[in-house]
PDB file of N, CA and C in Angstrom:
ATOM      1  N   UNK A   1      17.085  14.870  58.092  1.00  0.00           N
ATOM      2  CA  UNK A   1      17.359  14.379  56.753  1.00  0.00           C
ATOM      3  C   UNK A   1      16.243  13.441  56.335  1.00  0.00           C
ATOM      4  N   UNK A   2      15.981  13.295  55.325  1.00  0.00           N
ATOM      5  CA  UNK A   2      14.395  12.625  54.536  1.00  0.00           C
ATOM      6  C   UNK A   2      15.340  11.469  53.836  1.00  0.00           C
ATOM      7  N   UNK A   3      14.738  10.670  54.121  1.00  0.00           N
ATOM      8  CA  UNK A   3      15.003   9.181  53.410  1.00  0.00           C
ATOM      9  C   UNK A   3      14.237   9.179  52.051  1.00  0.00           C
ATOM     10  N   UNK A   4      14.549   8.755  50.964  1.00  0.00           N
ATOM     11  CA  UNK A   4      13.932   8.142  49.798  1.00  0.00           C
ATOM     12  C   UNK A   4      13.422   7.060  50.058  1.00  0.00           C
ATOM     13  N   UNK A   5      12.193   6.487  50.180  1.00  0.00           N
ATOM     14  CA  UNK A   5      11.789   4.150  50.206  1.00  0.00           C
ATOM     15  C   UNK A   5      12.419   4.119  49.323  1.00  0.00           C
ATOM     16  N   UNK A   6      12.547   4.797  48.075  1.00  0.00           N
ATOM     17  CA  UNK A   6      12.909   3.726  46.847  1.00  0.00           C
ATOM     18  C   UNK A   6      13.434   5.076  46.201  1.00  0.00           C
ATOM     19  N   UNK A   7      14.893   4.702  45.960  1.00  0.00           N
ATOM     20  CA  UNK A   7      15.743   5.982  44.906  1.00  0.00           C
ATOM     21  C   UNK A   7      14.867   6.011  43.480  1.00  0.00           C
ATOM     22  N   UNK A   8      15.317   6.868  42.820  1.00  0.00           N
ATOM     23  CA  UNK A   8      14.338   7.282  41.435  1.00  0.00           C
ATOM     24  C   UNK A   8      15.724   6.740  40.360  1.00  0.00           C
ATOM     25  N   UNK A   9      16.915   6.307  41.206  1.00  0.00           N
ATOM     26  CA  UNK A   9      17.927   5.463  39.912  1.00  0.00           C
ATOM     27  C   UNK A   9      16.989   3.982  39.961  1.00  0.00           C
ATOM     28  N   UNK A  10      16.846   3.377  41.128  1.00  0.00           N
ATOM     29  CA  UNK A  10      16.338   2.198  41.239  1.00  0.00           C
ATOM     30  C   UNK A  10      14.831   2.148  40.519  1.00  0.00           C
ATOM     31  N   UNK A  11      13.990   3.245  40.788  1.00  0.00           N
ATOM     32  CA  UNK A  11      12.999   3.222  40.193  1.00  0.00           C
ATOM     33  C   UNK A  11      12.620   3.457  38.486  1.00  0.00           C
ATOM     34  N   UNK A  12      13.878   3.821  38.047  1.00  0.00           N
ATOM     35  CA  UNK A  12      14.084   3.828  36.793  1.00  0.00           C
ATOM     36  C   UNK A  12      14.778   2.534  36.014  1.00  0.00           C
ATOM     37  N   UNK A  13      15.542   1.679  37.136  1.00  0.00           N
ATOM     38  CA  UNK A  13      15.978   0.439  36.657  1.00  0.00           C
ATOM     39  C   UNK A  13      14.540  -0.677  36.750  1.00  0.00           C
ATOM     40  N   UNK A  14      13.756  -0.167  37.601  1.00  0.00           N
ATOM     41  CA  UNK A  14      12.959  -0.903  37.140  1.00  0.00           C
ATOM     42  C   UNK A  14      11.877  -1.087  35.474  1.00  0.00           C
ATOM     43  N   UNK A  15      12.327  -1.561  34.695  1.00  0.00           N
ATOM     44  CA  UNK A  15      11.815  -1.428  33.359  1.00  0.00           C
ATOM     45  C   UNK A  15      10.054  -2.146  33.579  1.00  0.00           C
ATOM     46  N   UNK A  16      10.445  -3.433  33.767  1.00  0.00           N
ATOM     47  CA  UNK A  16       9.101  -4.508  34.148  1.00  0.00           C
ATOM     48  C   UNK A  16       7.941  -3.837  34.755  1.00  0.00           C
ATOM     49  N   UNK A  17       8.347  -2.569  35.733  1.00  0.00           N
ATOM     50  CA  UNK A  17       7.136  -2.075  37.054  1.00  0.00           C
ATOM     51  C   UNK A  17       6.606  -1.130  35.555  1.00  0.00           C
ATOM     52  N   UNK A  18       6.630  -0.499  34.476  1.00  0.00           N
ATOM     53  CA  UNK A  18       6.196   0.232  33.597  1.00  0.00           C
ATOM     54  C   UNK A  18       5.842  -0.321  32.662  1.00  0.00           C
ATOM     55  N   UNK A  19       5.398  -1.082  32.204  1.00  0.00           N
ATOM     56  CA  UNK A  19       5.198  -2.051  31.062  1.00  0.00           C
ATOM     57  C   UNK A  19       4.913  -1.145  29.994  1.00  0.00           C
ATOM     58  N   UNK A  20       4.133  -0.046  30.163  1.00  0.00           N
ATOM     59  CA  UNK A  20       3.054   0.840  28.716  1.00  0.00           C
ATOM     60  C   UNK A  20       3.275   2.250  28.646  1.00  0.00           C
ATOM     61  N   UNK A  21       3.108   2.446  27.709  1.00  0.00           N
ATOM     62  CA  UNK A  21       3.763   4.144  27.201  1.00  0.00           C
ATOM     63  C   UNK A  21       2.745   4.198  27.330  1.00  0.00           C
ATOM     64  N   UNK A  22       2.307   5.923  27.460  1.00  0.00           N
ATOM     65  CA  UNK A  22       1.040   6.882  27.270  1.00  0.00           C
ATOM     66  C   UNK A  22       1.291   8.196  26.801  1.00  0.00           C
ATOM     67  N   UNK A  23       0.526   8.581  26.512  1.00  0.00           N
ATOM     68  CA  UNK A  23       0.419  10.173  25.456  1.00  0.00           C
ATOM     69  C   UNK A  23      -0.692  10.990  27.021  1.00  0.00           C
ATOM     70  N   UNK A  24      -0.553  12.055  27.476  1.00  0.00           N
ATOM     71  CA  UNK A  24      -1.505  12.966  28.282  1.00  0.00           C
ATOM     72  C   UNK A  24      -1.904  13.730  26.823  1.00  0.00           C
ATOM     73  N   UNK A  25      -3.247  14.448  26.919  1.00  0.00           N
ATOM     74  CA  UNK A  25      -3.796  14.868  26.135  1.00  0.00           C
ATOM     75  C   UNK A  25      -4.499  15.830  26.273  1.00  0.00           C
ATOM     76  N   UNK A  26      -4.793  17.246  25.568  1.00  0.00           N
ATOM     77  CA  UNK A  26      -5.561  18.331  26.286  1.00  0.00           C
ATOM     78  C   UNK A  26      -6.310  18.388  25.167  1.00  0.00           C
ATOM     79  N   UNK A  27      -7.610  18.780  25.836  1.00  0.00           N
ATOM     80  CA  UNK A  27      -8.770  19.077  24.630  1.00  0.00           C
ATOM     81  C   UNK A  27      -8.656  20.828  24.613  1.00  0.00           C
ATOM     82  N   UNK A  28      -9.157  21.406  23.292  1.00  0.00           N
ATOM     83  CA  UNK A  28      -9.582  22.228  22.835  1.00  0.00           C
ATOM     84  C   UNK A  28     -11.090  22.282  22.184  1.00  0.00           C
ATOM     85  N   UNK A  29     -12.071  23.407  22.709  1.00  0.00           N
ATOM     86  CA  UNK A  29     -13.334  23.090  22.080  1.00  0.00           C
ATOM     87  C   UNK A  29     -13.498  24.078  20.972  1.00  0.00           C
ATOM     88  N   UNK A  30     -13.860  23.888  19.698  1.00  0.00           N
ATOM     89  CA  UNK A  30     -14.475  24.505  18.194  1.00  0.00           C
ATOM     90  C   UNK A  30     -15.517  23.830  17.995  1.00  0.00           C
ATOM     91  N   UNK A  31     -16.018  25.070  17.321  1.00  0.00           N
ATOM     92  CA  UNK A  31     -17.321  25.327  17.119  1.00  0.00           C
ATOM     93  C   UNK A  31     -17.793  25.027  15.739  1.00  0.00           C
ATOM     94  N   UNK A  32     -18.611  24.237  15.125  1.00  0.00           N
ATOM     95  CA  UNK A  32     -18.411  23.418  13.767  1.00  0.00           C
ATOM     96  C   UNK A  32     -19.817  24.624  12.925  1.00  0.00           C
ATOM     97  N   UNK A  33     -19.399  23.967  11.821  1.00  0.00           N
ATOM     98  CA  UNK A  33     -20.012  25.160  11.142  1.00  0.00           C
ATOM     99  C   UNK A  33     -21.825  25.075  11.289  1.00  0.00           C
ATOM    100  N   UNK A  34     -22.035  24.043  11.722  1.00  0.00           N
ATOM    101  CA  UNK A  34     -23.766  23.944  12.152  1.00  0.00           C
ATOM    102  C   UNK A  34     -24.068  24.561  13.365  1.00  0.00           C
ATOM    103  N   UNK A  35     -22.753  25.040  14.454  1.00  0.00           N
ATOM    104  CA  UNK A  35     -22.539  25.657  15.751  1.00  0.00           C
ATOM    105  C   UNK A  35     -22.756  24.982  16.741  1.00  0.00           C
ATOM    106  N   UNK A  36     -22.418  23.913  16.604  1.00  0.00           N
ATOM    107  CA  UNK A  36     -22.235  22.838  17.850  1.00  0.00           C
ATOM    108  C   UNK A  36     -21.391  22.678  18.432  1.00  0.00           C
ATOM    109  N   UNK A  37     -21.006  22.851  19.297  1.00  0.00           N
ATOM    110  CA  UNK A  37     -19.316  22.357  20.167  1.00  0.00           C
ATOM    111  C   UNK A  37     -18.999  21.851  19.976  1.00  0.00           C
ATOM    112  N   UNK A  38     -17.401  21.383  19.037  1.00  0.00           N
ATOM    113  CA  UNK A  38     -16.849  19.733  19.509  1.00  0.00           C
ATOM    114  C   UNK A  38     -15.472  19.857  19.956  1.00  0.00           C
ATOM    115  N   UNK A  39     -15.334  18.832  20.831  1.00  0.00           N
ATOM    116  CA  UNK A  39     -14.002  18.580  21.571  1.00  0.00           C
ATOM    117  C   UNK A  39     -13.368  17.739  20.529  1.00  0.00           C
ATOM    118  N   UNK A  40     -12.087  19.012  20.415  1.00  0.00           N
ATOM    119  CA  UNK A  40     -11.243  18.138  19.898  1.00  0.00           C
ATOM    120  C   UNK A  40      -9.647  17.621  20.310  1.00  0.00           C
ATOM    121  N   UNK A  41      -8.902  16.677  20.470  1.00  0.00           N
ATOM    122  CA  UNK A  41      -7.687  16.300  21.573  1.00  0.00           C
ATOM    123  C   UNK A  41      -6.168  16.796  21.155  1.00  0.00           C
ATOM    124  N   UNK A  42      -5.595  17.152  21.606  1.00  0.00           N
ATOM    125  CA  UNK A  42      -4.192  16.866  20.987  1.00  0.00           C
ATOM    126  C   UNK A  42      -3.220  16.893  22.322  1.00  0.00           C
ATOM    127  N   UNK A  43      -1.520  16.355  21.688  1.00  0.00           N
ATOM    128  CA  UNK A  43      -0.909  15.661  23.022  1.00  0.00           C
ATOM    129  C   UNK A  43      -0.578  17.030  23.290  1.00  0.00           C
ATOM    130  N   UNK A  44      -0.268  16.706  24.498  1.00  0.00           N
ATOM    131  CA  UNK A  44       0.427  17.903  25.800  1.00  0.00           C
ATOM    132  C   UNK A  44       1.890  17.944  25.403  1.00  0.00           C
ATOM    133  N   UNK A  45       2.923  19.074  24.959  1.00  0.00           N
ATOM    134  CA  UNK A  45       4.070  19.053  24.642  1.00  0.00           C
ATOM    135  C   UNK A  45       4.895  18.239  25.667  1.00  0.00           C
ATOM    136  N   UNK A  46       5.710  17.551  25.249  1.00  0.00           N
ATOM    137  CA  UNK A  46       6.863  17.128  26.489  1.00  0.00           C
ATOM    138  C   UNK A  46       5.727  15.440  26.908  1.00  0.00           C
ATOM    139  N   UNK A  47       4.936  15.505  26.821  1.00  0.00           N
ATOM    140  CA  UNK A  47       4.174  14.394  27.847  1.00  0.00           C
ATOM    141  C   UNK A  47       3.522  12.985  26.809  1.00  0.00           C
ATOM    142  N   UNK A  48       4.431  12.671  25.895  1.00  0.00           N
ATOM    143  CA  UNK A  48       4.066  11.388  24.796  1.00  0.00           C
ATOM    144  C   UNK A  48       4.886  10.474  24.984  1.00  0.00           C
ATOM    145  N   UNK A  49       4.889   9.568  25.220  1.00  0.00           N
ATOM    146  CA  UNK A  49       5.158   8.010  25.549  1.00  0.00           C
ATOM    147  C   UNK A  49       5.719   7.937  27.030  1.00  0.00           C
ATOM    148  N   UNK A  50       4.966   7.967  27.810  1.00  0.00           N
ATOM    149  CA  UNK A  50       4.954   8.174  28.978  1.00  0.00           C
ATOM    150  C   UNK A  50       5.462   6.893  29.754  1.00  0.00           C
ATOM    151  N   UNK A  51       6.368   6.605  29.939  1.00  0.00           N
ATOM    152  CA  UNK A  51       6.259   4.964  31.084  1.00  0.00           C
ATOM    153  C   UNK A  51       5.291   4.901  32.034  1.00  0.00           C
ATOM    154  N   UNK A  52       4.747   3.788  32.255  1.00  0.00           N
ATOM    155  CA  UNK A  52       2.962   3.987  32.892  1.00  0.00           C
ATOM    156  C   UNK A  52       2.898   2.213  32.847  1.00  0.00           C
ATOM    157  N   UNK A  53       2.267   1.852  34.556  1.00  0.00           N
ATOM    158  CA  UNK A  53       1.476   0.955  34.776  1.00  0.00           C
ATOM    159  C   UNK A  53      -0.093   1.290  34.917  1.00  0.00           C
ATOM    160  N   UNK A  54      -0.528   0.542  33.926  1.00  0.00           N
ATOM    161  CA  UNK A  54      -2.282   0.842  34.064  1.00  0.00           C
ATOM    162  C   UNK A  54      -2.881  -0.297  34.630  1.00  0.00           C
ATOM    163  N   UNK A  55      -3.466  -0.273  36.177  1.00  0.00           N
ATOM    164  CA  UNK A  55      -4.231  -1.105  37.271  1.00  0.00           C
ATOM    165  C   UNK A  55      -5.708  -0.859  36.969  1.00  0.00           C
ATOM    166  N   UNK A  56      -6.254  -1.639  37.272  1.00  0.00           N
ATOM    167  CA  UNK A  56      -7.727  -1.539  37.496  1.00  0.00           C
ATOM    168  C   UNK A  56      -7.726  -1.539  38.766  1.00  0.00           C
ATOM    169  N   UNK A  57      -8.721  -0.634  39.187  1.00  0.00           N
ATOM    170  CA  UNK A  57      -9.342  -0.279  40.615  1.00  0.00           C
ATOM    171  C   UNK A  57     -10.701  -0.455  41.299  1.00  0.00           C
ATOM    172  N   UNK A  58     -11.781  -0.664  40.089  1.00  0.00           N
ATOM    173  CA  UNK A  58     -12.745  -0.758  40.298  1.00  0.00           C
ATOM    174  C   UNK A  58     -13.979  -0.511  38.895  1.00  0.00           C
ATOM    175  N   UNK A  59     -15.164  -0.722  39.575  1.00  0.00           N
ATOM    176  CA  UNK A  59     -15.974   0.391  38.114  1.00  0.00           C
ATOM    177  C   UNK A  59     -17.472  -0.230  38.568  1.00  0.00           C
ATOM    178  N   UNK A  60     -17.750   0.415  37.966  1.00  0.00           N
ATOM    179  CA  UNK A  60     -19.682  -0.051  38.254  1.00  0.00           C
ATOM    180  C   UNK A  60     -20.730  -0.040  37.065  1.00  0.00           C
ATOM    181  N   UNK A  61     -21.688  -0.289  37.135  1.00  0.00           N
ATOM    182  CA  UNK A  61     -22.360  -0.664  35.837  1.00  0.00           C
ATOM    183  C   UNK A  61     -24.242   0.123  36.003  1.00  0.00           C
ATOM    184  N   UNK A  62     -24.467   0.890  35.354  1.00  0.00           N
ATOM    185  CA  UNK A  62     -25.532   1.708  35.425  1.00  0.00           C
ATOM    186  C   UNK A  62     -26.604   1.242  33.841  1.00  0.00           C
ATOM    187  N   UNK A  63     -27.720   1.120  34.347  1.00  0.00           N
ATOM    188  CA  UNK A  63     -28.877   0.301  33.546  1.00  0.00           C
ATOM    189  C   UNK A  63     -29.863   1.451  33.248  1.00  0.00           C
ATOM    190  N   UNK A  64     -29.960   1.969  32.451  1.00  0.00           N
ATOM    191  CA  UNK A  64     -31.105   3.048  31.451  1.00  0.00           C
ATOM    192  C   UNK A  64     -32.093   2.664  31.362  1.00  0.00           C
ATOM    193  N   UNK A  65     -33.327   3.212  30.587  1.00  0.00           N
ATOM    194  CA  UNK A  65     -34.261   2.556  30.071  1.00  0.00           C
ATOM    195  C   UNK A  65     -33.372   1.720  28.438  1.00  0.00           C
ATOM    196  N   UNK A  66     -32.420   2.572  28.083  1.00  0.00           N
ATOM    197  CA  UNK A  66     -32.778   2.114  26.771  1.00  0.00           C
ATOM    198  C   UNK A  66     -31.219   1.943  26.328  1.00  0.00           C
ATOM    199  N   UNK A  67     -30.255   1.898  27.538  1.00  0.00           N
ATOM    200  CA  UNK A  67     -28.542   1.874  27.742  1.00  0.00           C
ATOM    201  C   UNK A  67     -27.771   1.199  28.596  1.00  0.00           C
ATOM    202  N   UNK A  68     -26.855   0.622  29.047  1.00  0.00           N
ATOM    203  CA  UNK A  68     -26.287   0.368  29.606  1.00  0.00           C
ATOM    204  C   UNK A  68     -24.826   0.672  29.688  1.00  0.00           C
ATOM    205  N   UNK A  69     -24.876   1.524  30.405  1.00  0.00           N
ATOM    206  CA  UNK A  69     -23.086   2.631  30.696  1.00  0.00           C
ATOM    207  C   UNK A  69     -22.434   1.879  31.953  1.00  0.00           C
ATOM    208  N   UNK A  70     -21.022   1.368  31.570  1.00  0.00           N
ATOM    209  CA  UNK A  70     -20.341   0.343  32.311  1.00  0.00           C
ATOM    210  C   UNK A  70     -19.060   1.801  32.480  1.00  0.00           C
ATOM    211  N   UNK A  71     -18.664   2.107  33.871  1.00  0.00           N
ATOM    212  CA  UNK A  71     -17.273   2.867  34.076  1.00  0.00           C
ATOM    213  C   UNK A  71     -16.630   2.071  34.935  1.00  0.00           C
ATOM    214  N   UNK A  72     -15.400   2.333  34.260  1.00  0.00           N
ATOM    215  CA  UNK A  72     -14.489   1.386  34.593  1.00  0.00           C
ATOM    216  C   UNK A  72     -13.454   2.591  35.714  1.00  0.00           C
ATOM    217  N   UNK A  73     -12.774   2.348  36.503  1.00  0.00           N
ATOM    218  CA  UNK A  73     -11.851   2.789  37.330  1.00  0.00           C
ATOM    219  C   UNK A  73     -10.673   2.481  37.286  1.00  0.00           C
ATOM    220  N   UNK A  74      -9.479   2.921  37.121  1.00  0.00           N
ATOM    221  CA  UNK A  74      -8.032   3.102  36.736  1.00  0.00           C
ATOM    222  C   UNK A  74      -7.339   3.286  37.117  1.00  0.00           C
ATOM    223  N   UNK A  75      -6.287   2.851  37.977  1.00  0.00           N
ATOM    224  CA  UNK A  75      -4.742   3.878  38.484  1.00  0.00           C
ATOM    225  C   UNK A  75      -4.014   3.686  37.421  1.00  0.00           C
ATOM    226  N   UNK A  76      -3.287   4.850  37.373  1.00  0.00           N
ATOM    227  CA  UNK A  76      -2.079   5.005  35.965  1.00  0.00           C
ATOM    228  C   UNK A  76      -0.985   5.753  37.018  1.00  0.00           C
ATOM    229  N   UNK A  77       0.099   4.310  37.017  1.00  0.00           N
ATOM    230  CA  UNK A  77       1.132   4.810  37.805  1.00  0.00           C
ATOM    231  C   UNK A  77       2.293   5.778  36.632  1.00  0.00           C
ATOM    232  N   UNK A  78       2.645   7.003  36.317  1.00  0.00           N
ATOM    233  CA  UNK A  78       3.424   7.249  35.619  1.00  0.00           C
ATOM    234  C   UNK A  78       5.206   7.328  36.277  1.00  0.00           C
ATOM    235  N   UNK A  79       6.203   7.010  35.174  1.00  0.00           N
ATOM    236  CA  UNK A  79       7.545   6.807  36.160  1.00  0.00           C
ATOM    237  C   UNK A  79       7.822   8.301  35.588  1.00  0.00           C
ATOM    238  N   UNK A  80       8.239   9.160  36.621  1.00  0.00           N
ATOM    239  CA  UNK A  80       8.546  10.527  36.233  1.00  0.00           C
ATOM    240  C   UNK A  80       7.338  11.621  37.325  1.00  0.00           C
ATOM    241  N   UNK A  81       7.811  12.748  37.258  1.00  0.00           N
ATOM    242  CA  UNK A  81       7.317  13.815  38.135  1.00  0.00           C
ATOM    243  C   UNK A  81       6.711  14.771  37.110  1.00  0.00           C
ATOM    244  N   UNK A  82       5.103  15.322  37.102  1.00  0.00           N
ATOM    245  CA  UNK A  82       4.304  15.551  35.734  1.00  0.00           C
ATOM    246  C   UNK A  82       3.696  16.813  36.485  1.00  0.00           C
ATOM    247  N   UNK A  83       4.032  17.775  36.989  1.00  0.00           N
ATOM    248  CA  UNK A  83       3.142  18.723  37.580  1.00  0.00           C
ATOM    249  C   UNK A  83       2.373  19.766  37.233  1.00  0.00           C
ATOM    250  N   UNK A  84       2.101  19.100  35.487  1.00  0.00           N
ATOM    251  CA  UNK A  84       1.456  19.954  34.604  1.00  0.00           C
ATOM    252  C   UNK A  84       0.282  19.288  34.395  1.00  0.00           C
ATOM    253  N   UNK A  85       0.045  18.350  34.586  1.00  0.00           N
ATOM    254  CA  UNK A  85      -0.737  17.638  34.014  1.00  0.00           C
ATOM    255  C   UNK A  85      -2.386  17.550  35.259  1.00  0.00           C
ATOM    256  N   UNK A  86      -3.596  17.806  34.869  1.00  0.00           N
ATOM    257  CA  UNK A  86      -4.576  18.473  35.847  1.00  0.00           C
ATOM    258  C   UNK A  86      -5.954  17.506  35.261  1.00  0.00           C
ATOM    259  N   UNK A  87      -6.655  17.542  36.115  1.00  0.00           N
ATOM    260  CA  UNK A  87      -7.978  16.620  35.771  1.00  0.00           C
ATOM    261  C   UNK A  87      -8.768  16.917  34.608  1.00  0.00           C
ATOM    262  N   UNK A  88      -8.546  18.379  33.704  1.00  0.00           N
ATOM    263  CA  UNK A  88      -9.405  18.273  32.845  1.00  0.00           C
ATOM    264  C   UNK A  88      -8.259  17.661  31.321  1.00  0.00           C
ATOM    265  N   UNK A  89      -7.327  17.066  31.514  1.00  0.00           N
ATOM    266  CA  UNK A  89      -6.759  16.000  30.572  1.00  0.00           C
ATOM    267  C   UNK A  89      -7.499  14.768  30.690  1.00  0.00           C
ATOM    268  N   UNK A  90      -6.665  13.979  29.590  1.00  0.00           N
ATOM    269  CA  UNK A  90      -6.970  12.442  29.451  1.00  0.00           C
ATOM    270  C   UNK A  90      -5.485  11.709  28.972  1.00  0.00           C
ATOM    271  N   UNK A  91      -5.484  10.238  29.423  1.00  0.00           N
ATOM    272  CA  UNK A  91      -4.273  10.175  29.295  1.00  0.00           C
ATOM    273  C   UNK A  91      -4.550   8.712  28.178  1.00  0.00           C
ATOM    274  N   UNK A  92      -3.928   8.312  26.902  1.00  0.00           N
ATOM    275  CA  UNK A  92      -4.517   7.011  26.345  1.00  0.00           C
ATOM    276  C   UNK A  92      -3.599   6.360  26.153  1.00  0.00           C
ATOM    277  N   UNK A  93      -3.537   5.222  26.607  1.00  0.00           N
ATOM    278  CA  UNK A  93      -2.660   3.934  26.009  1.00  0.00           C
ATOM    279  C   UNK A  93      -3.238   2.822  25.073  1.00  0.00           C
ATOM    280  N   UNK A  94      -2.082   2.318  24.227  1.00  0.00           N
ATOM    281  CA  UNK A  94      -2.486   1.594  23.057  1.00  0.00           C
ATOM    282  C   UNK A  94      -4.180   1.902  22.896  1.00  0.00           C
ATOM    283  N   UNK A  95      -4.460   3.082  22.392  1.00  0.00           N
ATOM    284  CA  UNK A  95      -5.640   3.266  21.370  1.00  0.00           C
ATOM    285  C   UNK A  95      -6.916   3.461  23.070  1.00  0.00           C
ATOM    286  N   UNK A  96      -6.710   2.836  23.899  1.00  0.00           N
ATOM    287  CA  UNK A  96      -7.842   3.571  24.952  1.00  0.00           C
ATOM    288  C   UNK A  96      -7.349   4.702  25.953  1.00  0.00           C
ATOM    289  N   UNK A  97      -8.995   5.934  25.928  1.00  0.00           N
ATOM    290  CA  UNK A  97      -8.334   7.379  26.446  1.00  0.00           C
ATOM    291  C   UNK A  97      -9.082   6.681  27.724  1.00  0.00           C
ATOM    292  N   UNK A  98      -8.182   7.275  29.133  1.00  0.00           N
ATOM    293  CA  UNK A  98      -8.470   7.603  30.576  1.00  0.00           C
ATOM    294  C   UNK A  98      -9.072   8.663  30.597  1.00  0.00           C
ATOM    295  N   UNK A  99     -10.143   9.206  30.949  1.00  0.00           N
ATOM    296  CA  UNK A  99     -10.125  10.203  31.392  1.00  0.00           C
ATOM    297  C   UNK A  99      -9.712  10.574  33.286  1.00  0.00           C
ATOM    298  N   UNK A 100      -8.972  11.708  33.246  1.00  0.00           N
ATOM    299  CA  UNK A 100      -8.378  12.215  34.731  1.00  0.00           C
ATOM    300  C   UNK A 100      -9.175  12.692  35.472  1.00  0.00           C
ATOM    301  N   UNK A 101      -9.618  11.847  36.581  1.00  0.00           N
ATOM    302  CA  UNK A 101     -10.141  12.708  37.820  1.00  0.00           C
ATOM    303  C   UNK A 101      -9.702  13.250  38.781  1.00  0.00           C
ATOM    304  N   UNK A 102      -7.997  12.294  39.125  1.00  0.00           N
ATOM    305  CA  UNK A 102      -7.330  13.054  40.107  1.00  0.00           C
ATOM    306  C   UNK A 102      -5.861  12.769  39.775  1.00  0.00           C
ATOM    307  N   UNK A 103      -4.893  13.647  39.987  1.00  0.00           N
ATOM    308  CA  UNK A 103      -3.895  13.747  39.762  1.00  0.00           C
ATOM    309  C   UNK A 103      -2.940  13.761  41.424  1.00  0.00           C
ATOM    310  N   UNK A 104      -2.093  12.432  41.790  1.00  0.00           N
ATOM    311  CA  UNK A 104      -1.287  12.548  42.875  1.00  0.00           C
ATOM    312  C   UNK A 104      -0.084  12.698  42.709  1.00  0.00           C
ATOM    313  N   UNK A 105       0.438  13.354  43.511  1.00  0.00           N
ATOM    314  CA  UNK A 105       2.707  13.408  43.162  1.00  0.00           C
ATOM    315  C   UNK A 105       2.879  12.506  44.487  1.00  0.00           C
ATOM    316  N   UNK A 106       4.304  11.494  44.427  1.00  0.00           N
ATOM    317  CA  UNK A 106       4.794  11.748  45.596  1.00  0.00           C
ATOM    318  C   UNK A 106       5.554  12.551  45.819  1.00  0.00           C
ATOM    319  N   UNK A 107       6.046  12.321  47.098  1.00  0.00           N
ATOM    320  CA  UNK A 107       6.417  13.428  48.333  1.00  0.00           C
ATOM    321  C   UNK A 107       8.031  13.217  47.415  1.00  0.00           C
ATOM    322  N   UNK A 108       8.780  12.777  46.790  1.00  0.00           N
ATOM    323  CA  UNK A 108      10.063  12.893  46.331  1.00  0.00           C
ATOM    324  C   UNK A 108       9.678  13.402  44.874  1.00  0.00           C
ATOM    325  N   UNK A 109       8.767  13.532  44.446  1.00  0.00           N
ATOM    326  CA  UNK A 109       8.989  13.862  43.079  1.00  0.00           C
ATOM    327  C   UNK A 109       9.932  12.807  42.269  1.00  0.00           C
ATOM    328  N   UNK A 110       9.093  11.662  42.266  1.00  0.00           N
ATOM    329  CA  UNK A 110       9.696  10.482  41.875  1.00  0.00           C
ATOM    330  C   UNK A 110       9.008  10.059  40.313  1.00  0.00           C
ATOM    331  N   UNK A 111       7.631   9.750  41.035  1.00  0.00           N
ATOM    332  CA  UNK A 111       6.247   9.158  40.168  1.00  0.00           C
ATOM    333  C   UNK A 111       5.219  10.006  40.479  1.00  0.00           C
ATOM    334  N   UNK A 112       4.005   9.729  39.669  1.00  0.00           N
ATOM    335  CA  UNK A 112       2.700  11.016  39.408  1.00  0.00           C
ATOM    336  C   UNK A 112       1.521   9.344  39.472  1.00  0.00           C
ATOM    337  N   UNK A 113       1.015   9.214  40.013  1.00  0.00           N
ATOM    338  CA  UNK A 113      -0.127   8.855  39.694  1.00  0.00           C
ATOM    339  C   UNK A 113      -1.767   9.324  39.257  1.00  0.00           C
ATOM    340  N   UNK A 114      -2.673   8.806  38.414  1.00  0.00           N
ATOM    341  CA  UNK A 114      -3.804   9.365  37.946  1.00  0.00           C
ATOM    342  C   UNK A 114      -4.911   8.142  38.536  1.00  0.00           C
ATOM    343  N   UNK A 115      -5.875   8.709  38.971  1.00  0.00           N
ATOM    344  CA  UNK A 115      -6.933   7.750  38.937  1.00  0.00           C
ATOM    345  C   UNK A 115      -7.815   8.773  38.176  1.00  0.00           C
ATOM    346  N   UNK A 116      -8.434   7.580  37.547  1.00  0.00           N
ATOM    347  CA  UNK A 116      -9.042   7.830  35.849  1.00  0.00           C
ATOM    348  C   UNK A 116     -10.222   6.965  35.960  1.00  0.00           C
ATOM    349  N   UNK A 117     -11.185   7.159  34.837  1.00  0.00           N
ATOM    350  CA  UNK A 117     -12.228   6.361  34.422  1.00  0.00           C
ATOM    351  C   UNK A 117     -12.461   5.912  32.864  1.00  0.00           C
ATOM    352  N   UNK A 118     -12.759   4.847  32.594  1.00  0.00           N
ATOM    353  CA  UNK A 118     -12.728   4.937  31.113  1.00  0.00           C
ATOM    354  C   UNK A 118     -14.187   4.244  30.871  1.00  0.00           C
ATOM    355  N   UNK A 119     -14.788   5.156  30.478  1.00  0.00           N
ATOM    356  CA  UNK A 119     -16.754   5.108  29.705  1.00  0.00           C
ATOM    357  C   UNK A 119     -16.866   4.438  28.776  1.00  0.00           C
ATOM    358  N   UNK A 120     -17.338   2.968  28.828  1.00  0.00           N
ATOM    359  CA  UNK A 120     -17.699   2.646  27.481  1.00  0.00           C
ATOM    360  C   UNK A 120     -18.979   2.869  26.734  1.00  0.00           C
TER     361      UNK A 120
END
C-alpha cells in the first residue's frame, strides 16, 4: 500500500502555499503579410487561473558587445495534476510570461511543477 506525505484534501486546504493564479499558454506561428513569422499566444483550454507558487531558483547575467541579457530561473509550483501541459508552452502570472523548460508530476498526481526562465 503507498502512503500519500501530504493528502491532496490537505493540500488543497492549503490556500497561503498558492498565493498566484496563472494562465499556461500555447503559441501558434502566422505568417504576416511582409512573410515573416510571428508567434502569436493564446490560453490552453481548461488551464487559466491556475493556483501557483512562483520561487526563484536562480539566473545569470550575459554581457554583449552592445546588450546585456539577464535570465532569470523559476519554479512554478502548480496545485493540481496538468499532464497536458509540455515545454514548448509558457505559463504568465500577473502580466509576466515563464517560459517552460521542464515540466515535473508527482508520483500521486497531486501538484505539476515547471522550471521556467523569464528573458528580460
Amino acid at each position: 500500500m503507498v502512503r500519500q506525505l501530504i493528502s491532496s484534501a490537505r493540500l488543497t486546504a492549503l490556500k497561503d502555499f498558492f498565493p498566484s493564479a496563472g494562465t499556461v499558454q500555447t503559441s501558434a506561428k502566422t505568417r504576416a503579410s511582409s512573410g515573416q513569422q510571428d508567434k502569436t499566444w493564446s490560453n490552453l483550454a481548461d488551464h487559466v487561473d491556475i493556483a501557483c507558487r512562483v520561487s526563484p531558483a536562480g539566473g545569470r547575467e550575459m554581457r554583449k558587445k552592445d546588450q546585456t541579457v539577464a535570465t532569470m530561473t523559476h519554479t512554478i509550483a502548480l496545485q493540481g495534476h496538468y499532464p497536458s501541459i509540455t515545454s514548448q508552452m509558457r505559463f504568465v502570472v500577473e502580466s509576466l510570461s515563464y517560459d517552460i523548460l521542464l515540466v515535473d508530476h508527482d508520483g500521486q498526481k497531486t501538484y505539476t511543477r515547471l522550471k521556467c526562465e523569464v528573458v528580460y
